[in-house]
PDB file of N, CA and C in Angstrom:
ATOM      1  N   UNK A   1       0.855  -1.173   0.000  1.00  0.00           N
ATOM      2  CA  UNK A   1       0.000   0.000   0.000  1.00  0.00           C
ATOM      3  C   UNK A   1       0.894   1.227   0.000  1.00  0.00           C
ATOM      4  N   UNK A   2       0.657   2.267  -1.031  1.00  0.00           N
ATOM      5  CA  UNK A   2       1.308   3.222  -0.895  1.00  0.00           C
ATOM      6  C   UNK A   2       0.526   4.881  -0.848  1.00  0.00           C
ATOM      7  N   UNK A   3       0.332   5.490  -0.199  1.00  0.00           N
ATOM      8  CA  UNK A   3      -0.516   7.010   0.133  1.00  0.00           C
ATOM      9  C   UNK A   3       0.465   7.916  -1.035  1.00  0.00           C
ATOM     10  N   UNK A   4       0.045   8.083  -1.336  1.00  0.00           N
ATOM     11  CA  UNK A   4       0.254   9.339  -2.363  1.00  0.00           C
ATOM     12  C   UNK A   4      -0.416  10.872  -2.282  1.00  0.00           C
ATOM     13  N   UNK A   5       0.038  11.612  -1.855  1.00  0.00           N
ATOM     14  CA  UNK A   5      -0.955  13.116  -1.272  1.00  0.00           C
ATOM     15  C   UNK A   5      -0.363  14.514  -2.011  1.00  0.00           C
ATOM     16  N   UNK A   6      -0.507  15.202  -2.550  1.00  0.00           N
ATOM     17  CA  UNK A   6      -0.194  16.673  -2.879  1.00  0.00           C
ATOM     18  C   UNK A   6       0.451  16.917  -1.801  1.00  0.00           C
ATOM     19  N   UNK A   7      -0.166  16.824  -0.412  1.00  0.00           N
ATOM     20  CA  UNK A   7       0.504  17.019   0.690  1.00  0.00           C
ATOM     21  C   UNK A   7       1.629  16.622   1.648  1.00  0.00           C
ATOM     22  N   UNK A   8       1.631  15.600   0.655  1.00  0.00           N
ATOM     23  CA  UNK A   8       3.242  15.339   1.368  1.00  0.00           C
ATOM     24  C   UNK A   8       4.377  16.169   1.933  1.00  0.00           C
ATOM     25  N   UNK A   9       4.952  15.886   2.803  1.00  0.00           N
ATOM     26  CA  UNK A   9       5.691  16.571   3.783  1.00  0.00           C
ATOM     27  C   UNK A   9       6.736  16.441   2.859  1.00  0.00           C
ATOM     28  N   UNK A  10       8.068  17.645   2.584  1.00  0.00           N
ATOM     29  CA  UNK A  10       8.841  16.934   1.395  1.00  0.00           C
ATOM     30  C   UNK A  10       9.625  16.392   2.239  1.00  0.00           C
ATOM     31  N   UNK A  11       9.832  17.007   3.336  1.00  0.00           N
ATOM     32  CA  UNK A  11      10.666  16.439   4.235  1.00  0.00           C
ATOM     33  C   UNK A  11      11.036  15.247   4.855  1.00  0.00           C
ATOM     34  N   UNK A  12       9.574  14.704   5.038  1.00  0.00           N
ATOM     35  CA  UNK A  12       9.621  13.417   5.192  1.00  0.00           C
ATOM     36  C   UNK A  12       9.722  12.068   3.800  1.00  0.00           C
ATOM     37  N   UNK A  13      10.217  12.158   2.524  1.00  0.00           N
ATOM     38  CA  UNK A  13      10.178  11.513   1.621  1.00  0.00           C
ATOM     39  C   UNK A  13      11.687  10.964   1.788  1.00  0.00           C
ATOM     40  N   UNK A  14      11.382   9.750   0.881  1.00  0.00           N
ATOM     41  CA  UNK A  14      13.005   8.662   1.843  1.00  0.00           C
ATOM     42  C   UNK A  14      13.888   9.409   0.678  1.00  0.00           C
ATOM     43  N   UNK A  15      14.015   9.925  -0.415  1.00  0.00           N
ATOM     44  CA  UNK A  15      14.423  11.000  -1.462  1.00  0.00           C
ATOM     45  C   UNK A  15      13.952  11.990  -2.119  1.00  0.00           C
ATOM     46  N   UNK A  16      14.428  12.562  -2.766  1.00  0.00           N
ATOM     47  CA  UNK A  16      13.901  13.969  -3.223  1.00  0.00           C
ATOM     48  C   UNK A  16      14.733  14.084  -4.199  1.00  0.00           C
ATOM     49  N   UNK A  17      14.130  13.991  -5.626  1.00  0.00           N
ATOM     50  CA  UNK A  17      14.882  14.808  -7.081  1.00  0.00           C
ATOM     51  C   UNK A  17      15.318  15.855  -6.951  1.00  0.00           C
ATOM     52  N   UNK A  18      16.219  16.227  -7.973  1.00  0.00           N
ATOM     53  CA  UNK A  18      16.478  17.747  -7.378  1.00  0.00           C
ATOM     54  C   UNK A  18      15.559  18.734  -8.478  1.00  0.00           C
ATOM     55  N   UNK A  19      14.529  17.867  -8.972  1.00  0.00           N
ATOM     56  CA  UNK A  19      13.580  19.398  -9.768  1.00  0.00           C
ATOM     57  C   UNK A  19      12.159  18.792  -8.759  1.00  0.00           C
ATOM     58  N   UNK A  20      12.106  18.386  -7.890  1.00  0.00           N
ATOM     59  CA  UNK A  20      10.671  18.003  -7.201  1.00  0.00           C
ATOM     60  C   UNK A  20      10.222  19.603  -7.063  1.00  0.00           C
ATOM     61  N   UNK A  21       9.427  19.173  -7.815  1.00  0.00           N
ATOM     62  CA  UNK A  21       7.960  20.465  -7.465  1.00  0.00           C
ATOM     63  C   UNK A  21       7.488  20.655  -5.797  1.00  0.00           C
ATOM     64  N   UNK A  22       8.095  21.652  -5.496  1.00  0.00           N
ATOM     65  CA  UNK A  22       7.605  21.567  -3.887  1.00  0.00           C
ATOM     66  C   UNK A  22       6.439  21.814  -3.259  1.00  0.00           C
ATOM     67  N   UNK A  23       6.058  21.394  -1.751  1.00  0.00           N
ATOM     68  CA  UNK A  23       4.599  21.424  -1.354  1.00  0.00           C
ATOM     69  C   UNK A  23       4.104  22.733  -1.510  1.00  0.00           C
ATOM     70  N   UNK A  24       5.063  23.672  -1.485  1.00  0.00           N
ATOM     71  CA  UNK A  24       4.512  25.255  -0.866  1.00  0.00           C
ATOM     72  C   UNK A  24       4.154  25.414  -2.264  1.00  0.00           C
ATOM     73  N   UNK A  25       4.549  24.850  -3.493  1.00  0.00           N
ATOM     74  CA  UNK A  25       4.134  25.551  -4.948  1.00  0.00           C
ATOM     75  C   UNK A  25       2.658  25.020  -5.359  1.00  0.00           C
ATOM     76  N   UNK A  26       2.577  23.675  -4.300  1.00  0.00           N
ATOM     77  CA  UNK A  26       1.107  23.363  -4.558  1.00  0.00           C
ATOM     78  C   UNK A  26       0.196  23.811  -3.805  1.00  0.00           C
ATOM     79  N   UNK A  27       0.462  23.553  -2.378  1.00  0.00           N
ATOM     80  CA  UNK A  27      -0.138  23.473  -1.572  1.00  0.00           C
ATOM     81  C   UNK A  27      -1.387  24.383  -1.316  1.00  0.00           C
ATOM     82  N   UNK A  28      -1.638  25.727  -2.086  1.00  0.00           N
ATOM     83  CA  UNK A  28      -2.855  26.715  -1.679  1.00  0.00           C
ATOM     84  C   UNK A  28      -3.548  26.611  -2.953  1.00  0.00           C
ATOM     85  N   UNK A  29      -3.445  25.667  -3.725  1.00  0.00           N
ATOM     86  CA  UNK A  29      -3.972  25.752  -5.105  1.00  0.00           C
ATOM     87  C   UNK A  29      -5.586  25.092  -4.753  1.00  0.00           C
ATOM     88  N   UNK A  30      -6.365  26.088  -4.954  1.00  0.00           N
ATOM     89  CA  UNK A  30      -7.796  25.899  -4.573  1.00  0.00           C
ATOM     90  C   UNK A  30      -8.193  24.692  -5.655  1.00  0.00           C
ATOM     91  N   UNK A  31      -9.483  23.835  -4.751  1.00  0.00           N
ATOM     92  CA  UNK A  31     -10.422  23.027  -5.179  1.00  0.00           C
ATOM     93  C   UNK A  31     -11.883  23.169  -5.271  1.00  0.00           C
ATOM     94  N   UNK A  32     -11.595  24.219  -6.683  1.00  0.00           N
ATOM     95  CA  UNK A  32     -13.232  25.202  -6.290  1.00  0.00           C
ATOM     96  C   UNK A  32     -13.639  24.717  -7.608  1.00  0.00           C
ATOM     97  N   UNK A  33     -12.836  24.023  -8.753  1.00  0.00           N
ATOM     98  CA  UNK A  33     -13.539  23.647 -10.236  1.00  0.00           C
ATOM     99  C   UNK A  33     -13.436  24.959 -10.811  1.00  0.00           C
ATOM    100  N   UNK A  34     -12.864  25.939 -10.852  1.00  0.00           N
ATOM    101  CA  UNK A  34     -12.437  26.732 -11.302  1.00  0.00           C
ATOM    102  C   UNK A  34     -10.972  26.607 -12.507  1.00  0.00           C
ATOM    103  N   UNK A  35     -11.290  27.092 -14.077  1.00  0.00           N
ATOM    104  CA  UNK A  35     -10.640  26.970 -15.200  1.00  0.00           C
ATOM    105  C   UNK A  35      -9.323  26.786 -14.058  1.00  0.00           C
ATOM    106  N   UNK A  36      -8.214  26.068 -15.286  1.00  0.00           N
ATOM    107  CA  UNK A  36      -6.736  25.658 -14.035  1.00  0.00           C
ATOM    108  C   UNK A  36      -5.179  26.176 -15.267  1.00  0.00           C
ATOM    109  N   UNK A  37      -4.830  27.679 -14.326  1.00  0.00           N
ATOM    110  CA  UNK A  37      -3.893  27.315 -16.275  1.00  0.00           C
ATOM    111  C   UNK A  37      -3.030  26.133 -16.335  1.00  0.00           C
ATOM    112  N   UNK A  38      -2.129  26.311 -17.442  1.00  0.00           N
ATOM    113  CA  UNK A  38      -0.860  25.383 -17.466  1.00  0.00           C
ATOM    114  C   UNK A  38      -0.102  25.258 -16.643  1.00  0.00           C
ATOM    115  N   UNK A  39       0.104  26.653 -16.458  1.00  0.00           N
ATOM    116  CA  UNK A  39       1.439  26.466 -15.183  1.00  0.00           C
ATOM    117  C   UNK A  39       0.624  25.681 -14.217  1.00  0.00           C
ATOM    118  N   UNK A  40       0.081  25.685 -13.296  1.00  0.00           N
ATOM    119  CA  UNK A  40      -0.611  25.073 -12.512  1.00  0.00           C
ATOM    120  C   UNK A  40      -0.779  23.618 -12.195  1.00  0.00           C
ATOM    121  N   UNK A  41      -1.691  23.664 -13.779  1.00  0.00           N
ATOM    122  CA  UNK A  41      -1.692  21.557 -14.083  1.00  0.00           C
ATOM    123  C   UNK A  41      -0.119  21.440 -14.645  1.00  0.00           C
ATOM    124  N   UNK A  42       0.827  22.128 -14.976  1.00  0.00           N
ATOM    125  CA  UNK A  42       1.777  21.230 -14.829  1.00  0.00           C
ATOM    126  C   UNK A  42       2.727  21.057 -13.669  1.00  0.00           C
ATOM    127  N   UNK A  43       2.640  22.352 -12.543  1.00  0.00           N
ATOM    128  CA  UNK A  43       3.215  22.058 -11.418  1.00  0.00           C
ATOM    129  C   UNK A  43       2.555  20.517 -10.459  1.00  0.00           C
ATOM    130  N   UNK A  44       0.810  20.746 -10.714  1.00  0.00           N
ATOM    131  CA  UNK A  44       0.415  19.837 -10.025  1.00  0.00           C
ATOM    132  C   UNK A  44       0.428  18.193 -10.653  1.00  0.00           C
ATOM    133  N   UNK A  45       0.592  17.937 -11.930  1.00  0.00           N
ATOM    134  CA  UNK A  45       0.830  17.031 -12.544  1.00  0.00           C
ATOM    135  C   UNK A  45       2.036  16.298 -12.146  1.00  0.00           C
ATOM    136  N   UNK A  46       2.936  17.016 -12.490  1.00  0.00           N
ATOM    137  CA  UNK A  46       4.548  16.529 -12.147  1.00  0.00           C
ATOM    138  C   UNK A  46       4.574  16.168 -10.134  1.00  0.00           C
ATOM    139  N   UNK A  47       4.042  17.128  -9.767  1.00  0.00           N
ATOM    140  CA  UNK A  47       4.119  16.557  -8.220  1.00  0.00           C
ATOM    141  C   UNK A  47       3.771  14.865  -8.099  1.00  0.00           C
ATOM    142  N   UNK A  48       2.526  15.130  -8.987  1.00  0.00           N
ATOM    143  CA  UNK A  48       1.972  13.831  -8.364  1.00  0.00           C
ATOM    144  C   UNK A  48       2.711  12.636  -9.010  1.00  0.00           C
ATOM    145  N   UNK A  49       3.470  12.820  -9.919  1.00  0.00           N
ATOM    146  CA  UNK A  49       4.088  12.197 -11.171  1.00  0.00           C
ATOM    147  C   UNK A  49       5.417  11.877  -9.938  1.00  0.00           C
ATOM    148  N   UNK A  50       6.322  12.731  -9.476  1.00  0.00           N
ATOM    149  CA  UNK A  50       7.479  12.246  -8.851  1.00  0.00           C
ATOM    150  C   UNK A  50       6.998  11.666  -7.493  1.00  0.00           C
ATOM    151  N   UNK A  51       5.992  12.243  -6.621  1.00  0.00           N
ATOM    152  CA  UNK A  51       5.537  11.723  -5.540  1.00  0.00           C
ATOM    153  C   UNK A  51       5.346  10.351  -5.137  1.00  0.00           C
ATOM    154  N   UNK A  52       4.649   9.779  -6.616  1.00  0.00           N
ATOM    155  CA  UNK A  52       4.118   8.378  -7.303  1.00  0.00           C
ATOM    156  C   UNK A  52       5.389   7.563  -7.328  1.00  0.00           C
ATOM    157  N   UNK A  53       6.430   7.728  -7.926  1.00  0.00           N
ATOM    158  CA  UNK A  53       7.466   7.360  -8.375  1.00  0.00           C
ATOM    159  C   UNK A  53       8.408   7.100  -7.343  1.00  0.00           C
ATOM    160  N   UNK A  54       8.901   7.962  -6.559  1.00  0.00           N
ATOM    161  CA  UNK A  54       9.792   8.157  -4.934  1.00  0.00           C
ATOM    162  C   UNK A  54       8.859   6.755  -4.463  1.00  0.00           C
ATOM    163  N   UNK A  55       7.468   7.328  -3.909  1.00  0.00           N
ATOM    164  CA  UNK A  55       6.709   5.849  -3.082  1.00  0.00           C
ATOM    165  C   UNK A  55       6.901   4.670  -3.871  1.00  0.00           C
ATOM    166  N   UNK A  56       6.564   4.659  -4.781  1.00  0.00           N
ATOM    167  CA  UNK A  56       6.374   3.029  -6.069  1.00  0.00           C
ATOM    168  C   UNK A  56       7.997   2.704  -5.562  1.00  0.00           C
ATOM    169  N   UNK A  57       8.917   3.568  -5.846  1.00  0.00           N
ATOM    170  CA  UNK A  57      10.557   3.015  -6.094  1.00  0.00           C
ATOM    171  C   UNK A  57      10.605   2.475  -4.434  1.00  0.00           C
ATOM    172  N   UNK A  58      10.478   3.617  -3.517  1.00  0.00           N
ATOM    173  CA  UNK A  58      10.765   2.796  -2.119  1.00  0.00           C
ATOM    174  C   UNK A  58      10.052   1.688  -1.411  1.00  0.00           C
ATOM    175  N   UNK A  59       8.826   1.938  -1.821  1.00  0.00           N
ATOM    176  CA  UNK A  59       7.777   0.923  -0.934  1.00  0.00           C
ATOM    177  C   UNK A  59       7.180  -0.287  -1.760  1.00  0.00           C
ATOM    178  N   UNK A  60       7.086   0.017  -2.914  1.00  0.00           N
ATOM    179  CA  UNK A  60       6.784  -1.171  -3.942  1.00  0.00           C
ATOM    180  C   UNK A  60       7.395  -1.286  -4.269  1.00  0.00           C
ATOM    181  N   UNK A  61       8.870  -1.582  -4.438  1.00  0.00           N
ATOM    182  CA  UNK A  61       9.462  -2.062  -5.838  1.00  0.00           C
ATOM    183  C   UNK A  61       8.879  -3.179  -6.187  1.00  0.00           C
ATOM    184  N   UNK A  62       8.646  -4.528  -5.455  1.00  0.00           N
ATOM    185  CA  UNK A  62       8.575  -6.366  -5.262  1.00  0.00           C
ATOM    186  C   UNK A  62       7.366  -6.057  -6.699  1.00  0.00           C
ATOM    187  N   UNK A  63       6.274  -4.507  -6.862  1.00  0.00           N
ATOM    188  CA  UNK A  63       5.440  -4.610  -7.820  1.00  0.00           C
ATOM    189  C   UNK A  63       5.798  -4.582  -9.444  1.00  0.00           C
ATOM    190  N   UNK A  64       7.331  -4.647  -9.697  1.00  0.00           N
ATOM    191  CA  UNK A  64       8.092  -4.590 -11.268  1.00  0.00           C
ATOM    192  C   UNK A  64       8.465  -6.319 -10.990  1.00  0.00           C
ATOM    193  N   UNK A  65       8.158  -6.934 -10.253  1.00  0.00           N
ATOM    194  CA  UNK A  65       9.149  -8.518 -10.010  1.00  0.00           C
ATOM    195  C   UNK A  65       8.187  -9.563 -10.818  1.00  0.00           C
TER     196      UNK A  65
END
């Protein structure tokens, strides 16, 4: 089982890329359904994209076996 959150603490991640999109760049980005520009969906895209990846690599790997 692996939690995956926007909110992740970066601090607490067992690594960190050195282009990780950080919490503070996501973190106040409202959930009102309101139009979203690019910059935005791609800061929040990529978060969830390396976030995914850090957990999958540390806590799942046994799921590539």
């Amino acid at each position: 089982f692996g939690m995956i959150y926007l909110g992740q603490q970066d601090n607490r991640l067992p690594w960190s890329p050195p282009d990780l999109v950080r919490r503070e760049e996501v973190s106040k980005y409202p959930t009102d359904f309101a139009p979203i520009s690019r910059n935005n969906l791609e800061l929040l895209t990529k978060r969830g994209e390396q976030l995914t990846q850090i957990i999958v690599d540390r806590y799942l790997s046994q799921l590539g076996d």
